[in-house]
N, C-alpha and C. Protein backbone atom coordinates (compact mmCIF):
# COMPACT_ATOMS: atom_id res chain seq x y z
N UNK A 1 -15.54 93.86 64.11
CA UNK A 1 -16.27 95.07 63.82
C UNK A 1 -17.55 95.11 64.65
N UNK A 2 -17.66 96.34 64.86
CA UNK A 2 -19.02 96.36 66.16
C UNK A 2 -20.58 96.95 65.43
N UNK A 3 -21.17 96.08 65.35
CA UNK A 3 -22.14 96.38 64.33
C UNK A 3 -23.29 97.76 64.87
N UNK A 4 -23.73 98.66 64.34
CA UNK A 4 -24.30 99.79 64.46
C UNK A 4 -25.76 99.53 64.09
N UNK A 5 -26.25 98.50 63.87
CA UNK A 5 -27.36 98.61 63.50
C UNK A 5 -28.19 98.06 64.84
N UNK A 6 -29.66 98.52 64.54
CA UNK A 6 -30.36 98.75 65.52
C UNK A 6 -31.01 97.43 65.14
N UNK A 7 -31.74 96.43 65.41
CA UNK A 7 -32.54 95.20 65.71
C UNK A 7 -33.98 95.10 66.36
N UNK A 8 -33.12 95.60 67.85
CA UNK A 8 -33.96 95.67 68.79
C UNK A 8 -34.05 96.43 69.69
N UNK A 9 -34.85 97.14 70.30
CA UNK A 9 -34.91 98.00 71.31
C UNK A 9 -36.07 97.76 72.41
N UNK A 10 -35.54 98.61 73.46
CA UNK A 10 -36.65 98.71 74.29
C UNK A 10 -36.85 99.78 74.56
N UNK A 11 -38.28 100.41 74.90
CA UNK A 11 -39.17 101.65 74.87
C UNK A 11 -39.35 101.64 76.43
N UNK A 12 -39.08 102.71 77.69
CA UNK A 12 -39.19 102.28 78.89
C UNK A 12 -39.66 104.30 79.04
N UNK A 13 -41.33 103.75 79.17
CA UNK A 13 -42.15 104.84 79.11
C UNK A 13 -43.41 104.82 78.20
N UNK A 14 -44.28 104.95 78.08
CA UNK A 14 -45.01 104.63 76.91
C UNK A 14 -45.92 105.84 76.44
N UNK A 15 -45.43 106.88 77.26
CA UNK A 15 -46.46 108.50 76.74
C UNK A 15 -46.30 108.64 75.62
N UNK A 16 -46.87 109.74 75.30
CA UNK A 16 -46.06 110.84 74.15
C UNK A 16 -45.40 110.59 73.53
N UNK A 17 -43.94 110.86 73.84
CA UNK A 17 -42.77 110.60 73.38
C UNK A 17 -42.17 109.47 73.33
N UNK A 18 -42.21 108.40 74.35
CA UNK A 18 -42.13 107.00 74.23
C UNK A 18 -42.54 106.45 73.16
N UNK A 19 -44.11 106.36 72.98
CA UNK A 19 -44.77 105.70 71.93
C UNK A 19 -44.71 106.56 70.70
N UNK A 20 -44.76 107.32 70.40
CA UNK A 20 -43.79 108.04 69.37
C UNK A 20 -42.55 107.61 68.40
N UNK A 21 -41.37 107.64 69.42
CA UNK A 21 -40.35 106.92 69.02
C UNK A 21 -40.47 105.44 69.35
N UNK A 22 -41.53 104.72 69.96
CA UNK A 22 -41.16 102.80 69.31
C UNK A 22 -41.98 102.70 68.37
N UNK A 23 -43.30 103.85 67.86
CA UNK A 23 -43.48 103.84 66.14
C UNK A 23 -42.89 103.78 65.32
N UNK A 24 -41.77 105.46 65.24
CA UNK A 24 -41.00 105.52 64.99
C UNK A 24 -39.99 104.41 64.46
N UNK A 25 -39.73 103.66 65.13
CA UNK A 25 -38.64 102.41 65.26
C UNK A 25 -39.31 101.23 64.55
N UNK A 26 -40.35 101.23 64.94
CA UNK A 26 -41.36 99.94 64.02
C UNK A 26 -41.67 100.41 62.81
N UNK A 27 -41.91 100.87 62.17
CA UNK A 27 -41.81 101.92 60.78
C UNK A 27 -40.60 101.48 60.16
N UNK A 28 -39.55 101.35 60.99
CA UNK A 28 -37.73 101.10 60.42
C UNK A 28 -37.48 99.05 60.63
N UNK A 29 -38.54 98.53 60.99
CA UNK A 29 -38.49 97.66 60.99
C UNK A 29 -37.80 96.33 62.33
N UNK A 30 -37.93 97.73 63.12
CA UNK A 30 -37.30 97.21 64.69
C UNK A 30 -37.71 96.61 65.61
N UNK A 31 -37.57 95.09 66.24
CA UNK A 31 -38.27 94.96 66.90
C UNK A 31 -37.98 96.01 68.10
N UNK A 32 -39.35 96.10 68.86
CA UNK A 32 -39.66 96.82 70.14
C UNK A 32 -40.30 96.38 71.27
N UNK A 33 -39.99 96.78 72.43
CA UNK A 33 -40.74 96.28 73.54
C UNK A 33 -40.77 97.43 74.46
N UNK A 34 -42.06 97.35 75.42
CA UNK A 34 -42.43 98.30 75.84
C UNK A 34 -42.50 98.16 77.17
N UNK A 35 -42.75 98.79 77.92
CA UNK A 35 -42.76 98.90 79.63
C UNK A 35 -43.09 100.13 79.78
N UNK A 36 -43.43 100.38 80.97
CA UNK A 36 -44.26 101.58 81.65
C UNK A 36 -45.05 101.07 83.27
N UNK A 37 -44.82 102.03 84.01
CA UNK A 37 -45.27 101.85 85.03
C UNK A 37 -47.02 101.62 85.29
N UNK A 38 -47.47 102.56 83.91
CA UNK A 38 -49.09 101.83 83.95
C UNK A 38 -49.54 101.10 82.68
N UNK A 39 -49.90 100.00 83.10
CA UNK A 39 -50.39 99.25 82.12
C UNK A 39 -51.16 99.39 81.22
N UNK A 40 -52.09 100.44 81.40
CA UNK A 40 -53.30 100.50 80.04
C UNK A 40 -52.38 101.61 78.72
N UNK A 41 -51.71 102.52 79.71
CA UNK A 41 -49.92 102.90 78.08
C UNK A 41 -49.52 101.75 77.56
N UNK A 42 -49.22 100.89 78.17
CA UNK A 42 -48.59 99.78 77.43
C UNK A 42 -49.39 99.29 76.52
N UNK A 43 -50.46 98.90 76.68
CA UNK A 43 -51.82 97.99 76.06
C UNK A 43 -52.19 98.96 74.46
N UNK A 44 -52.54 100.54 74.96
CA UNK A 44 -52.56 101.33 74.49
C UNK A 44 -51.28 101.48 73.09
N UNK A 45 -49.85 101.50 73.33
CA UNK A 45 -49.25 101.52 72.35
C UNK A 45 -49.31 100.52 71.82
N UNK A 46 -49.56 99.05 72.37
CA UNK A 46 -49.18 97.73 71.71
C UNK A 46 -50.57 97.85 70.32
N UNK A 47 -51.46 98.31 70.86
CA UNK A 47 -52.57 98.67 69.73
C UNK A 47 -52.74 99.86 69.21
N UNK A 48 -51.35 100.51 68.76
CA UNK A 48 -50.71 101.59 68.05
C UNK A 48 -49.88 100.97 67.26
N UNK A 49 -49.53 100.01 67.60
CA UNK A 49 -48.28 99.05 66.54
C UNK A 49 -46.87 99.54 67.00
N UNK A 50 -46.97 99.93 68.26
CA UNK A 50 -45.33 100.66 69.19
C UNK A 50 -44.80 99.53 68.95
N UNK A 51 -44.93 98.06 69.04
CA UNK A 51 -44.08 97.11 70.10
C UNK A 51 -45.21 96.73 70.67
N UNK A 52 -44.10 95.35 71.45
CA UNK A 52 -45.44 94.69 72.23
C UNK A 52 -44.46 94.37 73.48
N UNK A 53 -45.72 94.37 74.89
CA UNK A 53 -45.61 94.58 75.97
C UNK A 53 -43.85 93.77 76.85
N UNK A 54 -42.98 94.30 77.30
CA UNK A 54 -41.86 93.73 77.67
C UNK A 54 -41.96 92.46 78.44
N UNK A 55 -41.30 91.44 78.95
CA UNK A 55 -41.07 90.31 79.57
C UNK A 55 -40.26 89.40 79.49
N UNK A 56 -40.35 89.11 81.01
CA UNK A 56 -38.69 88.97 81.99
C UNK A 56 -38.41 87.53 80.87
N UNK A 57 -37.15 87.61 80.48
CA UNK A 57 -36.70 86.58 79.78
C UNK A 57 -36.67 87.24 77.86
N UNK A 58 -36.50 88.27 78.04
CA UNK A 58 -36.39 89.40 76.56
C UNK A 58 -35.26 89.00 76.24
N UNK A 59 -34.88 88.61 75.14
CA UNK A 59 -32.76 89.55 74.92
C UNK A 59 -32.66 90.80 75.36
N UNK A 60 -31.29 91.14 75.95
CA UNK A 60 -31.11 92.22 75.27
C UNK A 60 -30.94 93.38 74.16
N UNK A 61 -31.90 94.64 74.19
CA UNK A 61 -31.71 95.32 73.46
C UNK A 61 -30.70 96.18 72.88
N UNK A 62 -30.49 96.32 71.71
CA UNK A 62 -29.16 97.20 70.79
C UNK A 62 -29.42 98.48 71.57
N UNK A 63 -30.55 99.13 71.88
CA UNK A 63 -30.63 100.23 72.15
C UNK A 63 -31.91 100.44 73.00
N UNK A 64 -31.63 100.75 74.57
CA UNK A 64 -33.11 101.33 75.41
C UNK A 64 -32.94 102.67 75.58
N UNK A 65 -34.40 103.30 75.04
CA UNK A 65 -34.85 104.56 75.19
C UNK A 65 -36.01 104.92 76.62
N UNK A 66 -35.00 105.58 77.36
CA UNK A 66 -36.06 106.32 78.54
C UNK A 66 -36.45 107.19 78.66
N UNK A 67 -37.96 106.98 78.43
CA UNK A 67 -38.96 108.29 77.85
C UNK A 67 -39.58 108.33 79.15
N UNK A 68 -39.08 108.62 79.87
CA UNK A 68 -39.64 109.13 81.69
C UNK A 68 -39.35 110.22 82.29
N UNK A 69 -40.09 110.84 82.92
CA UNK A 69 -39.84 112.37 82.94
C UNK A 69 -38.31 112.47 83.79
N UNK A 70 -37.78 113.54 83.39
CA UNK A 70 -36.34 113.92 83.46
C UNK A 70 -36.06 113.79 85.23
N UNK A 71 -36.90 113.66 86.03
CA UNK A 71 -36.51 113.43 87.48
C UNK A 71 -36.29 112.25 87.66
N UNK A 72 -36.71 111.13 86.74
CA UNK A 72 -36.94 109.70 87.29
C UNK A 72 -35.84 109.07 85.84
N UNK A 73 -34.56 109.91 85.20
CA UNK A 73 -34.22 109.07 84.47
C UNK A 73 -33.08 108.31 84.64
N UNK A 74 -32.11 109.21 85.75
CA UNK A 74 -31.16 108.34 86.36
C UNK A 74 -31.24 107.09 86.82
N UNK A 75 -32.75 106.76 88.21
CA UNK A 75 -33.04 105.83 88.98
C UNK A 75 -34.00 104.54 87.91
N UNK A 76 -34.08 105.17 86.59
CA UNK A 76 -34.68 104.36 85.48
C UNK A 76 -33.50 103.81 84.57
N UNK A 77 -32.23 104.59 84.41
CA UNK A 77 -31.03 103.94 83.59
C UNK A 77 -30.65 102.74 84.34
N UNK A 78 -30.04 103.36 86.21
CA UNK A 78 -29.41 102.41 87.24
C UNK A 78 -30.35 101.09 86.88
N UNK A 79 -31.91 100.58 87.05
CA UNK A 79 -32.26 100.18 86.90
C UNK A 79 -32.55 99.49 85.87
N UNK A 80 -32.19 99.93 84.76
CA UNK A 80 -32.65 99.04 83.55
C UNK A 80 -30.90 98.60 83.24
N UNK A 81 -29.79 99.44 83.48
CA UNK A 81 -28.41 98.77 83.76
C UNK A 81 -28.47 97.60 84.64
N UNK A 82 -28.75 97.40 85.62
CA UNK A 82 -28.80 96.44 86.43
C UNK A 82 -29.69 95.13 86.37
N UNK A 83 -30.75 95.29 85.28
CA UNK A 83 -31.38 93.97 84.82
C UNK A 83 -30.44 93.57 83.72
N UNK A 84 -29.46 94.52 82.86
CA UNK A 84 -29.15 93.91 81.49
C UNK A 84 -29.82 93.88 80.75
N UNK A 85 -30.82 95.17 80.33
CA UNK A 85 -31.93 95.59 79.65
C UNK A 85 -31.27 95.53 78.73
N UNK A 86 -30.48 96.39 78.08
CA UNK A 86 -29.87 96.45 76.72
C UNK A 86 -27.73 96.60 76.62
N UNK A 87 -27.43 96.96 75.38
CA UNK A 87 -26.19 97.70 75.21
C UNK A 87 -25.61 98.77 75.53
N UNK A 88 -26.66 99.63 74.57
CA UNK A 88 -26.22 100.87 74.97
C UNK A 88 -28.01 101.86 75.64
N UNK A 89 -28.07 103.08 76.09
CA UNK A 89 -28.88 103.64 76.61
C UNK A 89 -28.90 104.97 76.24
N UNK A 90 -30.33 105.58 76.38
CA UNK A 90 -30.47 106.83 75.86
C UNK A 90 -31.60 107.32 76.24
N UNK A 91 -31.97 108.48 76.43
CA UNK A 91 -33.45 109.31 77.29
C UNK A 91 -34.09 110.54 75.96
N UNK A 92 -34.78 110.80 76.90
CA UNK A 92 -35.23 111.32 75.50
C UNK A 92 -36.12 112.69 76.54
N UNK A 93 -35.40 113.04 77.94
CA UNK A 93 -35.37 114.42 79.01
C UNK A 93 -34.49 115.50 78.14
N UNK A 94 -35.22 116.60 78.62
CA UNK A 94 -34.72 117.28 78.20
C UNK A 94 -33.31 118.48 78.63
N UNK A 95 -33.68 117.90 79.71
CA UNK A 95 -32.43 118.61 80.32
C UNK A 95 -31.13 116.96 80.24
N UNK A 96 -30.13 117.91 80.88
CA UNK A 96 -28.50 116.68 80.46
C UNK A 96 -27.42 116.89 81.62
N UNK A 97 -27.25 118.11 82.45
CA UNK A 97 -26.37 118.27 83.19
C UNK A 97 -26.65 117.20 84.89
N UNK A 98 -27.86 117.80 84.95
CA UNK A 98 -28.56 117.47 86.08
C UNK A 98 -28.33 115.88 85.97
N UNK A 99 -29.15 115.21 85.04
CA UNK A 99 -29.39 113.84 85.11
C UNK A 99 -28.20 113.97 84.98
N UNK A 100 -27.28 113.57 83.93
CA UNK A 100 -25.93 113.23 84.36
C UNK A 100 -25.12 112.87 85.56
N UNK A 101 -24.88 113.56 86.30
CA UNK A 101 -24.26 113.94 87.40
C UNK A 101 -25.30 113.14 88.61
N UNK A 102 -26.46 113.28 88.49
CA UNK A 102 -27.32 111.80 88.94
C UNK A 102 -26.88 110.60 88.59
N UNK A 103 -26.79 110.58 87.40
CA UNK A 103 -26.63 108.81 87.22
C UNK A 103 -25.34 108.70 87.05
N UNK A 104 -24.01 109.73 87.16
CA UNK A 104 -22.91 109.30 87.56
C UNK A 104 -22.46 108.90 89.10
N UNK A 105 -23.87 109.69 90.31
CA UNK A 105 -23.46 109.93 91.56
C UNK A 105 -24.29 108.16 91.94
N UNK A 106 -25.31 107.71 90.91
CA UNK A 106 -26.43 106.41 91.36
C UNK A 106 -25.56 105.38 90.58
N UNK A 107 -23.84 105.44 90.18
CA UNK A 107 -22.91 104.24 89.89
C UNK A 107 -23.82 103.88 88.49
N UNK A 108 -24.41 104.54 87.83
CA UNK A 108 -24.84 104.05 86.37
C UNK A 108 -23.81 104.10 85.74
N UNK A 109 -23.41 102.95 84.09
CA UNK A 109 -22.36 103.28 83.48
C UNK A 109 -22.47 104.08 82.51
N UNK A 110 -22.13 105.25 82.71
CA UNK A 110 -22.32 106.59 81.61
C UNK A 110 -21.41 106.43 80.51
N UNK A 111 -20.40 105.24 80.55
CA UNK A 111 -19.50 104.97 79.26
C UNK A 111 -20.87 104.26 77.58
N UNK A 112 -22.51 103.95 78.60
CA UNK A 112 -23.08 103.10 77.47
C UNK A 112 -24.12 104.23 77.37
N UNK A 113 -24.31 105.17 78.21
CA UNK A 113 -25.29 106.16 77.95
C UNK A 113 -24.82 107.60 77.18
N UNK A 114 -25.99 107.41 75.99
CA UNK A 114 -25.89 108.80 75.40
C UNK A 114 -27.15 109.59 75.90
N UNK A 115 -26.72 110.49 76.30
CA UNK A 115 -28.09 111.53 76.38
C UNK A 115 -28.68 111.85 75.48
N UNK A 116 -30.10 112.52 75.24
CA UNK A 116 -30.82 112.84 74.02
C UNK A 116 -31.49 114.32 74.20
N UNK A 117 -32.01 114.73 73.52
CA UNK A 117 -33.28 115.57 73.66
C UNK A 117 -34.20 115.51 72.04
N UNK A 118 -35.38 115.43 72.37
CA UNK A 118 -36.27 115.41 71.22
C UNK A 118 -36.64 116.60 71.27
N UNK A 119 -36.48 117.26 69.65
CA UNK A 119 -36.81 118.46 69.45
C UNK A 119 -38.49 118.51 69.07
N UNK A 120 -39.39 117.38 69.89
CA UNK A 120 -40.64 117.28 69.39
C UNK A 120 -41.71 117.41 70.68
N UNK A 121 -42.93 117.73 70.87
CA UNK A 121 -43.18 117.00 72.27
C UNK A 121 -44.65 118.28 71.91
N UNK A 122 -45.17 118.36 73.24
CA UNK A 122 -45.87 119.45 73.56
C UNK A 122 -46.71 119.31 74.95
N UNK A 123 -48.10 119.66 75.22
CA UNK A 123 -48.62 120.16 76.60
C UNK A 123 -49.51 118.76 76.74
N UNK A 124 -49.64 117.62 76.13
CA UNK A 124 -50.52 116.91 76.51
C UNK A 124 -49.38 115.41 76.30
N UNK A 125 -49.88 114.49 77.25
CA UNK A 125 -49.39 113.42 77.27
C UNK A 125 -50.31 111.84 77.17
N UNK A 126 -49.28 110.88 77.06
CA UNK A 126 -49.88 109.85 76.74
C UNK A 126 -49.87 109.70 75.51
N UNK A 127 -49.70 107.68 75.03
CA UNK A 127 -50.08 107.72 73.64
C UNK A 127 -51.45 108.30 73.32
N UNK A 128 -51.33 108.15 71.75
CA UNK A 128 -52.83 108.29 71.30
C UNK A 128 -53.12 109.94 71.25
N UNK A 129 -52.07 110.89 71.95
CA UNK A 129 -51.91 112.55 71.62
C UNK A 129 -51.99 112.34 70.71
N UNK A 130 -51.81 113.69 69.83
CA UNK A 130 -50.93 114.36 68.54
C UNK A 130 -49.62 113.92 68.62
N UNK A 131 -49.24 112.82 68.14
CA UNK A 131 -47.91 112.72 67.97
C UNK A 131 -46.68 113.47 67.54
N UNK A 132 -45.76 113.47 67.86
CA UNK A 132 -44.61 114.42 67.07
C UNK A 132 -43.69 113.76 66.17
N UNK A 133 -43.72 114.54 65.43
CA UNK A 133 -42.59 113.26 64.09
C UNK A 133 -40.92 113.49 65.24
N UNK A 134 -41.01 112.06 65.06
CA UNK A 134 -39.93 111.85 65.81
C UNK A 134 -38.73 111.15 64.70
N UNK A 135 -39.31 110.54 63.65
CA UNK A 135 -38.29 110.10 63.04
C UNK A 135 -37.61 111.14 62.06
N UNK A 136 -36.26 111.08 61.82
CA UNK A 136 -35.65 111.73 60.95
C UNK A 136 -36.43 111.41 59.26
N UNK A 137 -36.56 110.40 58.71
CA UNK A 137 -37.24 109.90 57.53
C UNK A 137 -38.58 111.38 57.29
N UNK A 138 -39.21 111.06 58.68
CA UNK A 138 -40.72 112.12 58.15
C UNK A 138 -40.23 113.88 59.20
N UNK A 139 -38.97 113.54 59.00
CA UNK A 139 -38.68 115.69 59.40
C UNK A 139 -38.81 115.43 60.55
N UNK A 140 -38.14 114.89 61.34
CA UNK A 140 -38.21 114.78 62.96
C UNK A 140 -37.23 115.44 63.17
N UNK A 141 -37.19 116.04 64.97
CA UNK A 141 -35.52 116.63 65.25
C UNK A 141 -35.06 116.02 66.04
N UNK A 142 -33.97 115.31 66.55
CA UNK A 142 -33.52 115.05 68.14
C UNK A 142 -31.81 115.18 68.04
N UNK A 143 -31.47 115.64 68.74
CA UNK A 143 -30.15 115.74 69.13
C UNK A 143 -29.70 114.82 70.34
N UNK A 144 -28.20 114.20 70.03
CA UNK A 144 -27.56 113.04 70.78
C UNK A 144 -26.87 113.72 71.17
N UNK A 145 -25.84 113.55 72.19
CA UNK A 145 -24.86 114.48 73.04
C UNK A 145 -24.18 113.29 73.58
N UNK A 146 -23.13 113.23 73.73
CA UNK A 146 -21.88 112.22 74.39
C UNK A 146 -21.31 113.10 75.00
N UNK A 147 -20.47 112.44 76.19
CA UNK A 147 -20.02 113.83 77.61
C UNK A 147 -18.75 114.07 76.79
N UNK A 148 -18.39 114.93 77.26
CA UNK A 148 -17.29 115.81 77.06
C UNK A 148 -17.25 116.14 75.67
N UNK A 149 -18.37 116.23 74.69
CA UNK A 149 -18.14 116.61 73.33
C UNK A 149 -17.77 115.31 72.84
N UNK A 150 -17.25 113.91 73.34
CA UNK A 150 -17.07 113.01 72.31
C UNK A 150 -17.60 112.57 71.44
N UNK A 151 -18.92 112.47 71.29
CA UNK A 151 -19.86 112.53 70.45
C UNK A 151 -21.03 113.26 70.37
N UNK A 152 -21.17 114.18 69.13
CA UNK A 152 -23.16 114.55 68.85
C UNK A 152 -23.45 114.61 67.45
N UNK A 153 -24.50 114.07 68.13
CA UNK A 153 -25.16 113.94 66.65
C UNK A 153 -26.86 114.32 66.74
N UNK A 154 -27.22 115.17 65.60
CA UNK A 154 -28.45 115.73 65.69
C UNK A 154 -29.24 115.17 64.39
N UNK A 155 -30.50 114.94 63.98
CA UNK A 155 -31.29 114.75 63.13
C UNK A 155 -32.45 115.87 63.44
């Protein structure tokens, strides 16, 4: 039996919406780890209680979320596929056709990626915004999408 529960994750982004959902996830009792291309996000969520900062020699995670803007999420899946970041994968862009068809054309395995969209967000970024309830528990929205209709699921 293939167990569904979440453990551990990794957070790969640390704005807004990143640090958001590895609250989110730490709230549920998950461990988390974080990454981001600038370090004072990282530092910043780790003293939000997101998770604490990623490093080389992690397990793999049940589940990595890429909270990076929707141009950079293909060349951020290929990449976090190719360290053995986690199991399965998921973004949290809002668009789905585009990236797709990116990270099917950049040899990513789209059999472990679900696409996402968070029905939360707004005009300012970085932790430490106005956060958006991201979790389902406190009225959050996000919708999951699997290709061809095989799977969705919305909260």
């Amino acid at each position: 039996m293939i167990s569904t529960e979440i453990r551990r994750a990794a957070v790969l982004g640390c704005g807004l919406i990143g640090a958001s959902v590895a609250l989110a996830l730490r709230r549920t009792g998950v461990h988390v780890t974080l990454s981001d291309r600038d370090p004072y996000a990282v530092r910043k969520a780790e003293r939000m209680g997101a998770g604490t900062a990623s490093a080389r020699g992690d397990r793999p995670a049940d589940v990595v979320v890429i909270a990076t803007p929707p141009s950079t999420v293909p060349g951020v899946l290929r990449e976090a596929q190719a360290r053995g970041l986690g199991r399965v994968y998921t973004d949290v862009a809002s668009t789905k056709a585009g990236i797709l068809a990116e990270a099917e054309a950049a040899g990513c395995d789209v059999s472990v990626y679900v696409p996402g969209h968070p029905m939360a967000g707004g005009e300012s970024s970085g932790p430490g915004r106005r956060a958006p309830t991201c979790s389902p528990a406190a009225g959050g929205r996000c919708a999951r999408t699997r290709r061809r209709g095989r799977t969705r699921c919305a909260w």
